[in-house]
N, C-alpha and C. Protein backbone atom coordinates (compact mmCIF):
# COMPACT_ATOMS: atom_id res chain seq x y z
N UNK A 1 11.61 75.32 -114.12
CA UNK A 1 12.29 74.41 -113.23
C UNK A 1 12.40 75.07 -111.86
N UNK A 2 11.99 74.33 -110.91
CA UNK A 2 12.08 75.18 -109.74
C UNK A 2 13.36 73.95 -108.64
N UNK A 3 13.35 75.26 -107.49
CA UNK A 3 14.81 73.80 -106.95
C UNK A 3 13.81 73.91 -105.91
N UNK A 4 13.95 72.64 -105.01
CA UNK A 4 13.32 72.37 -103.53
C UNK A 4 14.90 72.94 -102.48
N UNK A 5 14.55 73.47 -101.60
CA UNK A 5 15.84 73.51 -100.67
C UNK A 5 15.08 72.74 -99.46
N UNK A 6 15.60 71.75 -99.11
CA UNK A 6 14.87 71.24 -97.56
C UNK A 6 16.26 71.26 -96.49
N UNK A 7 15.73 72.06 -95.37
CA UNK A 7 16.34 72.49 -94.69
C UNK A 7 16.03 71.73 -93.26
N UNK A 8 17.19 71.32 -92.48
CA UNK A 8 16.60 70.28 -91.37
C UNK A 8 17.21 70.61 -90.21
N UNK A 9 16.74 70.61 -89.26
CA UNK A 9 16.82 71.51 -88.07
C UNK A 9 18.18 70.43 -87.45
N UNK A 10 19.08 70.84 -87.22
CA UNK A 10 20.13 70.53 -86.09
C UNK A 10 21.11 71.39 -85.92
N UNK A 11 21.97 70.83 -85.25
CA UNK A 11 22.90 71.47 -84.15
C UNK A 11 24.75 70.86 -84.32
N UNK A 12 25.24 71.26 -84.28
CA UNK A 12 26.89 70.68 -83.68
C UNK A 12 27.12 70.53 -82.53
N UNK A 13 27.67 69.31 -81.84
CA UNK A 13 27.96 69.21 -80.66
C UNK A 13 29.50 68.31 -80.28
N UNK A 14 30.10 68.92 -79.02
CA UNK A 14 31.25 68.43 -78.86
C UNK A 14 30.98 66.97 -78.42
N UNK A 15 31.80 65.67 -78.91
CA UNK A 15 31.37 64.42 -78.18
C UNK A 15 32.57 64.25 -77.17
N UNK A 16 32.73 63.63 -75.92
CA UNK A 16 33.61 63.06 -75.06
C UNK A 16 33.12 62.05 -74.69
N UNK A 17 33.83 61.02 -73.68
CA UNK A 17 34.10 59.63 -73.71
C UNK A 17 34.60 60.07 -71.87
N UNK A 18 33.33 59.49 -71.24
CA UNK A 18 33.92 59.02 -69.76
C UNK A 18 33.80 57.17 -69.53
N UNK A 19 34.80 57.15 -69.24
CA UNK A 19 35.19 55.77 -68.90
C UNK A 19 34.97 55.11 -67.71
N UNK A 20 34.07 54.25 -67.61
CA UNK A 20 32.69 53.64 -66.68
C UNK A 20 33.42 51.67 -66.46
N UNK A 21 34.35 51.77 -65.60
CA UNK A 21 34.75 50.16 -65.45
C UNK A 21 34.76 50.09 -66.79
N UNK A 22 36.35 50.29 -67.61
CA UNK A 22 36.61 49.46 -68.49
C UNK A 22 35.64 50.28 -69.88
N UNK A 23 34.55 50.53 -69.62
CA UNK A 23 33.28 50.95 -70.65
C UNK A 23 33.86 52.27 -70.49
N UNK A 24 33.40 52.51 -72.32
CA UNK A 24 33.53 54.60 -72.86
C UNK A 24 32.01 54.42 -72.96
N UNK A 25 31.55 55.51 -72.76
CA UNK A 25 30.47 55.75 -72.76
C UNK A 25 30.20 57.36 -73.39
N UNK A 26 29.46 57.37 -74.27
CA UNK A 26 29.73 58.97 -75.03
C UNK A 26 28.91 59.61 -74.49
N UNK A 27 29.19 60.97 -74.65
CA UNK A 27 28.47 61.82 -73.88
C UNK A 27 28.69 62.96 -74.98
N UNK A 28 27.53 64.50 -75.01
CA UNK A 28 27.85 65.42 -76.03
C UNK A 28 27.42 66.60 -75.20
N UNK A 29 27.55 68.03 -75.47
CA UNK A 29 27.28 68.74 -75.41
C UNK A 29 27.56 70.16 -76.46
N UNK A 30 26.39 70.86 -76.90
CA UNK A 30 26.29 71.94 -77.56
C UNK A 30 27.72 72.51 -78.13
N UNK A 31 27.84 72.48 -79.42
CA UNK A 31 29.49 73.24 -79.55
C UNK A 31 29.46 74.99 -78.94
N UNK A 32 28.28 75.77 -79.40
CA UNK A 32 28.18 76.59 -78.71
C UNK A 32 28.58 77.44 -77.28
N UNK A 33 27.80 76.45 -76.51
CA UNK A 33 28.59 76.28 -74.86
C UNK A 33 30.06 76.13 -75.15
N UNK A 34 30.97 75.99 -75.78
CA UNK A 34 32.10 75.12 -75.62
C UNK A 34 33.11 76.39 -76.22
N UNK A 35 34.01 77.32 -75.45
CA UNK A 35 34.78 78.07 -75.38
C UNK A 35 36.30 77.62 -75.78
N UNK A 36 36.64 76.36 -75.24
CA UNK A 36 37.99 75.90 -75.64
C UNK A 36 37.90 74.31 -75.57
N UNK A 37 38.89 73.82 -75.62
CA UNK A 37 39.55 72.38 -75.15
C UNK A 37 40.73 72.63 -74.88
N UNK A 38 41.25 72.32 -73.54
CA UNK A 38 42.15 72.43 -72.71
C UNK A 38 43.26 70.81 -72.40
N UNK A 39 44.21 70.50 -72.66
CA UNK A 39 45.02 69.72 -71.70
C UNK A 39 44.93 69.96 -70.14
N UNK A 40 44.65 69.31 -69.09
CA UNK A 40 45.01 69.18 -67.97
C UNK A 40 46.15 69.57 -67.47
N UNK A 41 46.26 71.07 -66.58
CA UNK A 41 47.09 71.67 -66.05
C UNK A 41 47.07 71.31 -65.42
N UNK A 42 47.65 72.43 -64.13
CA UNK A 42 47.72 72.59 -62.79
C UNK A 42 46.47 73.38 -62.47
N UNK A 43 45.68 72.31 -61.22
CA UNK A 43 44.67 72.37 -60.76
C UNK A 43 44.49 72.62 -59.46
N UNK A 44 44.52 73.75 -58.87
CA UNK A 44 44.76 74.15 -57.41
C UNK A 44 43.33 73.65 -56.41
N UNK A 45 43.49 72.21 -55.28
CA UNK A 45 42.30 72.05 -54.62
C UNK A 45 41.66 73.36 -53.96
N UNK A 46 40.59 72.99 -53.59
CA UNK A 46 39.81 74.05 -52.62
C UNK A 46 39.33 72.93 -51.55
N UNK A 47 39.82 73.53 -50.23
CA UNK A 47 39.50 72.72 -49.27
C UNK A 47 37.74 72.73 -48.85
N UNK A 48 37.42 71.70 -48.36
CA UNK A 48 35.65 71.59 -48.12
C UNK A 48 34.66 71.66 -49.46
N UNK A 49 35.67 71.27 -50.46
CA UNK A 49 34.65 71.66 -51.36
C UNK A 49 33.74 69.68 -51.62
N UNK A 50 32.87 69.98 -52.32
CA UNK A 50 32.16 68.54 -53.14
C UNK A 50 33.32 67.35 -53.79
N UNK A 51 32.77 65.90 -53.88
CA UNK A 51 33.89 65.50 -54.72
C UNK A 51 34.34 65.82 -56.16
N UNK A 52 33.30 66.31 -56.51
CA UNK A 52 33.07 66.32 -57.99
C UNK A 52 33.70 67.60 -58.16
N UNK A 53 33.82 68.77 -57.28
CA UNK A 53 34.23 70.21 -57.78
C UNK A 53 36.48 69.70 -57.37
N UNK A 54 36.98 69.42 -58.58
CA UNK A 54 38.30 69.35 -58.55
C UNK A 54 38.90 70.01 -58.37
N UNK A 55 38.63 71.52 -58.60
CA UNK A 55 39.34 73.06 -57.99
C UNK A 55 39.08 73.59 -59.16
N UNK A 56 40.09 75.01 -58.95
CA UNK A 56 39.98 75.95 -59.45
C UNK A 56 41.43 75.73 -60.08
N UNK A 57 41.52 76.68 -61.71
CA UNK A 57 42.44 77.06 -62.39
C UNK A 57 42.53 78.17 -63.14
N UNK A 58 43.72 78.57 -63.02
CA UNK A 58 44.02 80.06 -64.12
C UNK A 58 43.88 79.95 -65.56
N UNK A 59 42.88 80.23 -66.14
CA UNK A 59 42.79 80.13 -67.76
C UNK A 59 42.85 82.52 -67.62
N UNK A 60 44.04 82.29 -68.34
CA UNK A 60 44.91 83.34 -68.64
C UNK A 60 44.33 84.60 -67.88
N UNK A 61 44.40 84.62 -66.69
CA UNK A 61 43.78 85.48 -65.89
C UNK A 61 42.79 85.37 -65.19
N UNK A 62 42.41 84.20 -65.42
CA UNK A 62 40.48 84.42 -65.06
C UNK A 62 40.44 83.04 -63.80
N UNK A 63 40.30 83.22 -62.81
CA UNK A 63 39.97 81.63 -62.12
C UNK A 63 38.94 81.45 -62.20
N UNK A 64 38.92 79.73 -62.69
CA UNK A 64 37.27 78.88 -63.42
C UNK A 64 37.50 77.24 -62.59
N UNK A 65 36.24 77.30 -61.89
CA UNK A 65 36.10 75.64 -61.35
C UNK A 65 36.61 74.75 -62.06
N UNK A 66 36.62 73.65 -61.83
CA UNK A 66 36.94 72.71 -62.57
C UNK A 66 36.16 71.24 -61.49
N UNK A 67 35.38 71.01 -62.90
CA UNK A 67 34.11 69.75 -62.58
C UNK A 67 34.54 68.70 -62.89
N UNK A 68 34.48 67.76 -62.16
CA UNK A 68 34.79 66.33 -62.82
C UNK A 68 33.54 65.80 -63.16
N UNK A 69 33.01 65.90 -64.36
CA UNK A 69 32.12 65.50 -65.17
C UNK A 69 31.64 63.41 -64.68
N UNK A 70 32.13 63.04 -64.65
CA UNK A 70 32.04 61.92 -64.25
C UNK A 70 31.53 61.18 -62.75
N UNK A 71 32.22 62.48 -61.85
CA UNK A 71 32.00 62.70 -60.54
C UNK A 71 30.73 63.09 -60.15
N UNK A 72 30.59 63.99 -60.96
CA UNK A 72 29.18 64.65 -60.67
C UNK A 72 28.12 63.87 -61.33
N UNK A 73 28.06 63.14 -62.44
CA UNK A 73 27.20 62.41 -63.01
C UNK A 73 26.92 60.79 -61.49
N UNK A 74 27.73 60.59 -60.66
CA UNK A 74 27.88 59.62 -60.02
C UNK A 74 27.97 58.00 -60.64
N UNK A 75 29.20 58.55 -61.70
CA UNK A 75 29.43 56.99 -62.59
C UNK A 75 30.77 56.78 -61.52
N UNK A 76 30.48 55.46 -61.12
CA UNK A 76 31.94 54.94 -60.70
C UNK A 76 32.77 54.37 -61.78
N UNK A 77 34.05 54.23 -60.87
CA UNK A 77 35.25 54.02 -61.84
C UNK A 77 36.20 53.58 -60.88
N UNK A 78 36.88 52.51 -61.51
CA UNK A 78 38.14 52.19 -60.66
C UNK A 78 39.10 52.41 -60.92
N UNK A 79 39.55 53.85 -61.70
CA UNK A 79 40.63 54.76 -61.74
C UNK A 79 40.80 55.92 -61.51
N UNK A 80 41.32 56.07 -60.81
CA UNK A 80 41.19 57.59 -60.02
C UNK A 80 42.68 58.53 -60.30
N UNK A 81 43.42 57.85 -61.44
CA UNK A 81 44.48 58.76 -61.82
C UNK A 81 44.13 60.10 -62.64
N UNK A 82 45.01 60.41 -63.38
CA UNK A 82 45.26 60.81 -64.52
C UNK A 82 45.63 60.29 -66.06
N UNK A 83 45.22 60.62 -66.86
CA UNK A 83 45.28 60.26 -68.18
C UNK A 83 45.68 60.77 -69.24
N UNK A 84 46.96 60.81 -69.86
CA UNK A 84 47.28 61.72 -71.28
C UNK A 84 45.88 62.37 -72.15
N UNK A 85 44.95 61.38 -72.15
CA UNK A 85 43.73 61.96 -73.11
C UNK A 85 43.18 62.61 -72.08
N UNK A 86 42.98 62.87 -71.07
CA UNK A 86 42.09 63.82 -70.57
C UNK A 86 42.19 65.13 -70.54
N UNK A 87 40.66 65.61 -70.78
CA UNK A 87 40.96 67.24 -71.45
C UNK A 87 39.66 67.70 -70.45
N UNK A 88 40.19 69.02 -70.58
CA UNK A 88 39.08 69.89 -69.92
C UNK A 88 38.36 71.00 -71.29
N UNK A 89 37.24 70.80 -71.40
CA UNK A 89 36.25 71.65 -71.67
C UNK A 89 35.68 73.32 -71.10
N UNK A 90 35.87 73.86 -71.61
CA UNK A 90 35.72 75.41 -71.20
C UNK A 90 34.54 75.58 -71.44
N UNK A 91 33.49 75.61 -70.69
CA UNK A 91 32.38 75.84 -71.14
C UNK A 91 31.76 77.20 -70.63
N UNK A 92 30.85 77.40 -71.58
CA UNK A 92 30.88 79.25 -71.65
C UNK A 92 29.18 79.44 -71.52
N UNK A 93 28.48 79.58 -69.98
CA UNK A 93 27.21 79.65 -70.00
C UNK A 93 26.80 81.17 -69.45
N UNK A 94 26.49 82.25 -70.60
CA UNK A 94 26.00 83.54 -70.59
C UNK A 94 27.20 84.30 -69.87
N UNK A 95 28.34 83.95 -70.12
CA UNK A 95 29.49 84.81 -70.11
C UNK A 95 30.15 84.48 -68.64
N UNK A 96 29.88 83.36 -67.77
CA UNK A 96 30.67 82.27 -66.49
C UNK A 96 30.93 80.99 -67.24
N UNK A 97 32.54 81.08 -67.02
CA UNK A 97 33.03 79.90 -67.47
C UNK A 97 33.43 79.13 -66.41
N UNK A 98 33.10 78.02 -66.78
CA UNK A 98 33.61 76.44 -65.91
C UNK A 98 34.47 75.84 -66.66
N UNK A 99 35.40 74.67 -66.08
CA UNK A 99 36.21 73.36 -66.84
C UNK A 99 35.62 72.50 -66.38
N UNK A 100 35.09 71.26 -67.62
CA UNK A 100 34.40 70.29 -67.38
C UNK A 100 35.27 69.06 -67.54
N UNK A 101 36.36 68.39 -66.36
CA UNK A 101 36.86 66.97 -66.90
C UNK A 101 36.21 66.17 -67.07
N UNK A 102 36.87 65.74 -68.21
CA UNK A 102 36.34 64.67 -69.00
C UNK A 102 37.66 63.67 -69.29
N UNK A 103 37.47 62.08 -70.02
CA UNK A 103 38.28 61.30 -69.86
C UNK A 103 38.91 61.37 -71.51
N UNK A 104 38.46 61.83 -72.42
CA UNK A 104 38.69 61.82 -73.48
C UNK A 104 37.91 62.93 -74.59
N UNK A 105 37.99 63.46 -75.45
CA UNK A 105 37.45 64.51 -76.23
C UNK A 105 37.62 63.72 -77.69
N UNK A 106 36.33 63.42 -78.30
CA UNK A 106 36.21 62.68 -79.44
C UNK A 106 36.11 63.33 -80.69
N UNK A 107 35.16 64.28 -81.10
CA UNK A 107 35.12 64.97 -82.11
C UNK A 107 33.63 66.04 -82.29
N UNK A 108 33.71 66.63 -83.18
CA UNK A 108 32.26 67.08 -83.41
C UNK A 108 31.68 66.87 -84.79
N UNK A 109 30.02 66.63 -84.11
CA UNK A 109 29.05 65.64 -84.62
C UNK A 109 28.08 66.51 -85.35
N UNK A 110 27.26 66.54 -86.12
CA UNK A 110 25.96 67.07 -86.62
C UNK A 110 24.74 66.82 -85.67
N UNK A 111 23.74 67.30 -85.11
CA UNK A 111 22.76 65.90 -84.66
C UNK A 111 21.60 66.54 -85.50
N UNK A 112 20.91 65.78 -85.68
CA UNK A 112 19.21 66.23 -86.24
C UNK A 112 18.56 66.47 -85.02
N UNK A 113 17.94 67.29 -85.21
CA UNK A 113 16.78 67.19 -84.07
C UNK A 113 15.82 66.26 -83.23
N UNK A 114 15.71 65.24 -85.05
CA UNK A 114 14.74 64.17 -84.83
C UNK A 114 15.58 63.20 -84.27
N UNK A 115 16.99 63.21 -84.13
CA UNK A 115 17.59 61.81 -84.17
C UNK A 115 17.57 62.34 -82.25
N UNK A 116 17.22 63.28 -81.29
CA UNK A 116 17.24 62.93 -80.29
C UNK A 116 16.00 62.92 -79.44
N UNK A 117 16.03 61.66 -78.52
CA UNK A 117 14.42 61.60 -78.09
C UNK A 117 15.14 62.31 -76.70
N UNK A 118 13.41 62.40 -75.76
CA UNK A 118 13.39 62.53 -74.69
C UNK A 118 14.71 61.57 -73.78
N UNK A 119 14.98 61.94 -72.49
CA UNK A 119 15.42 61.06 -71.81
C UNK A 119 14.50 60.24 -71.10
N UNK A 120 14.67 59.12 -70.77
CA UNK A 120 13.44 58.08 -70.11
C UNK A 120 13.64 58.50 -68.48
N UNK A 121 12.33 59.19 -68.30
CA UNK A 121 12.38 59.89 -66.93
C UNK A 121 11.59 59.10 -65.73
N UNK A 122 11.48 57.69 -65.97
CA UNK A 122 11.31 56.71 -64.67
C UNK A 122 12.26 56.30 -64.46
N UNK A 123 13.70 56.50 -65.42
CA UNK A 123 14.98 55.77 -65.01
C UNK A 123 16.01 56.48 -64.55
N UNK A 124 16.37 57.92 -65.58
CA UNK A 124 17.12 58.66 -65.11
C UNK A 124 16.55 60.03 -63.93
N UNK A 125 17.97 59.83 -62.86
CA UNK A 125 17.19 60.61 -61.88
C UNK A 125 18.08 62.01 -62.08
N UNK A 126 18.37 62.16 -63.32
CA UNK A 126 19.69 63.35 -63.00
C UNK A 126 18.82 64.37 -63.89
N UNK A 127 18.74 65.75 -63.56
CA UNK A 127 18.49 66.80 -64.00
C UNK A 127 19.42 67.49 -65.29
N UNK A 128 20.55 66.49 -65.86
CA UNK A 128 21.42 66.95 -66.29
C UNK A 128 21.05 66.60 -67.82
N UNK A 129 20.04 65.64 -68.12
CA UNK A 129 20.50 64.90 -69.04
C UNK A 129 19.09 65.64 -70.34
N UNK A 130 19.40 66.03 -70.89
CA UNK A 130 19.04 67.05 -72.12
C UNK A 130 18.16 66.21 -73.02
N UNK A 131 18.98 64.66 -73.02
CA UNK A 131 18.27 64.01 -74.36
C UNK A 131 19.31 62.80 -74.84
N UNK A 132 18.72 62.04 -75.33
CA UNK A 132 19.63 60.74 -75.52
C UNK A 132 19.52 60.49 -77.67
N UNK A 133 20.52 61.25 -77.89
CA UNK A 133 20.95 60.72 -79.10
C UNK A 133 20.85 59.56 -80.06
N UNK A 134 20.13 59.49 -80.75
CA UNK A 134 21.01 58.23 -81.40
C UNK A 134 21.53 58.36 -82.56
N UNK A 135 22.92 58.06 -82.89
CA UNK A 135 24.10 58.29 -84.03
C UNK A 135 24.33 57.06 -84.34
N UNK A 136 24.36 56.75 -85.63
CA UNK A 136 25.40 55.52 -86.16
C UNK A 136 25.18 54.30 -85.31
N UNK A 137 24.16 53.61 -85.15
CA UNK A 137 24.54 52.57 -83.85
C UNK A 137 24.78 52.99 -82.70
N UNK A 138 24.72 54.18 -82.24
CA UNK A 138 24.81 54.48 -80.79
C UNK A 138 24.39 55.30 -80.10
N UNK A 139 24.31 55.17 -78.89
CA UNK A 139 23.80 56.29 -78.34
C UNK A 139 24.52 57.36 -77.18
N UNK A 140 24.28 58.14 -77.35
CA UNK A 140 24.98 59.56 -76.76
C UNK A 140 24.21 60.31 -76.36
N UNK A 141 24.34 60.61 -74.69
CA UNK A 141 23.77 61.58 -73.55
C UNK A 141 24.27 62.64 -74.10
N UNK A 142 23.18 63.69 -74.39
CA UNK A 142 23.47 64.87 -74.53
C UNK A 142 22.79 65.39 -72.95
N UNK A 143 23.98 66.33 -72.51
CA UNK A 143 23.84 66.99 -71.45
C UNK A 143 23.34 68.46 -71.10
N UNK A 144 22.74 68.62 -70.35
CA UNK A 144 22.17 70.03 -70.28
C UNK A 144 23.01 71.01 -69.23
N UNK A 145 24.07 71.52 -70.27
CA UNK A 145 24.92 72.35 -69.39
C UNK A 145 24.43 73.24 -68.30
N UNK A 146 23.56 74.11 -68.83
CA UNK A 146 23.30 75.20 -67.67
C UNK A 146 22.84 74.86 -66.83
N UNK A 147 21.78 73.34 -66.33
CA UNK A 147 21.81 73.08 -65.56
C UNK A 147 23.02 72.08 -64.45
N UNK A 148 23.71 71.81 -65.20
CA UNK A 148 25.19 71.23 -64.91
C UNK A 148 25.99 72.29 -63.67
N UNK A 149 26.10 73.43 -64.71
CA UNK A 149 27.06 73.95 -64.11
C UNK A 149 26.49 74.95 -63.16
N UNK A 150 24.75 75.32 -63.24
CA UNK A 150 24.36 75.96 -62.11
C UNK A 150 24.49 75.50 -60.83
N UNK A 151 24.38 73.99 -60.89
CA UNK A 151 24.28 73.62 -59.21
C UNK A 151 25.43 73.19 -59.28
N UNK A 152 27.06 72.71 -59.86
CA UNK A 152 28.22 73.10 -59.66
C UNK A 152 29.01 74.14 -59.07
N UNK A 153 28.53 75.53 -59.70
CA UNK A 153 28.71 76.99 -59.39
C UNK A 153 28.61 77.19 -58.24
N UNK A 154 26.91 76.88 -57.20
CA UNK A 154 26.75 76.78 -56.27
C UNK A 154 27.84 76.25 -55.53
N UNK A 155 28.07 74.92 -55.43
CA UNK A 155 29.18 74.31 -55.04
C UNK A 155 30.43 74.45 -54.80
N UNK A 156 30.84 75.38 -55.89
CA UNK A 156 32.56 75.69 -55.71
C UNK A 156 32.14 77.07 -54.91
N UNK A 157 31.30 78.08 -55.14
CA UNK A 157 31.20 79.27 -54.23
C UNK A 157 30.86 79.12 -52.73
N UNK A 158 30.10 77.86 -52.58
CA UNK A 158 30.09 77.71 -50.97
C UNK A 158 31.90 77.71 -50.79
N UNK A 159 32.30 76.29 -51.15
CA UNK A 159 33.78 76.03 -51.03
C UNK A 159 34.50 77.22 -50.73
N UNK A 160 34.59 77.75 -51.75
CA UNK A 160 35.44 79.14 -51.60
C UNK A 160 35.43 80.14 -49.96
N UNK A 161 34.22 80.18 -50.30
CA UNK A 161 33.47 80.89 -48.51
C UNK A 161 34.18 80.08 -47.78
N UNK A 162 34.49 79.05 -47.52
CA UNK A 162 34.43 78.09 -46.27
C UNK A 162 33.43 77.47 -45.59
N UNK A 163 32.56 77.76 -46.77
CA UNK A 163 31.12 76.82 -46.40
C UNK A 163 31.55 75.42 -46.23
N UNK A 164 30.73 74.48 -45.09
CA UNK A 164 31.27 73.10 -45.41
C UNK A 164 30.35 72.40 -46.07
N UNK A 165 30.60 71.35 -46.67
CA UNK A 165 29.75 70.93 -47.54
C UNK A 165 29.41 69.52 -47.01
């Protein structure tokens, strides 16, 4: 009697929910990358910086940007508050951490490999977008952090300088 083991290539990934007029729209990224989940502190601006770079915050010694994930993707929205569910993401790329806001933090997912295609690259113009999921009836942007937060990084370090942007 012999056993078969079939072994199938995927990954865990964190899912969040940015909210697009009224619409959640899921979004994932690598659990790996993903250092913590944070409640929304106190978020100190940086003057001249991008819209999307929200400032900087103290995670227990260390000051780390803080991205508005939504901002930077250029989804509008006609709420510009704050939200009990909104959480920040610690994301951890080769030992520089960023906070990624987000409007909601959903859970973590399995993905197969096979279950994500290419992104359709006559439509999307963003460098960010890793691969488009499909789960259960839906579909979920998986995002390509390191390129996310490289040209973010850029961004908050001009800021800082007094570069104007």
């Amino acid at each position: 009697m012999s056993t078969q083991v079939i072994s199938y290539d995927s990954f865990q990934a964190v899912t969040f929910c940015l909210a697009n007029d009224q619409k959640k729209e899921e979004y994932a990224i690598p659990i790996e990358q993903v250092r913590e989940i944070r409640s929304v502190e106190s978020i100190t601006k940086i003057p001249n910086s991008k819209s999307y770079v929200k400032g900087i915050m103290n995670l227990r010694g260390q000051i780390i940007p803080i991205v508005d994930v939504k901002d930077k993707l250029g989804l509008s929205t006609s709420y510009d508050g704050t939200s009990s569910r909104q959480r920040i993401l610690v994301a951890d790329m080769s030992g520089s951490l960023a906070g990624l806001l987000v409007d909601e933090v959903d859970h973590v997912i399995r993905i197969q490999t096979k279950d994500v295609d290419e992104p359709p690259q006559n439509v999307l113009d963003s460098n960010y977008v890793k691969g488009i999921v499909k789960a259960d009836k839906r579909l979920i942007v998986l995002l390509d952090i390191a390129e996310f937060l490289h040209d973010s990084a850029s961004a908050v370090t001009d800021a800082m300088k007094g570069g104007q942007q």
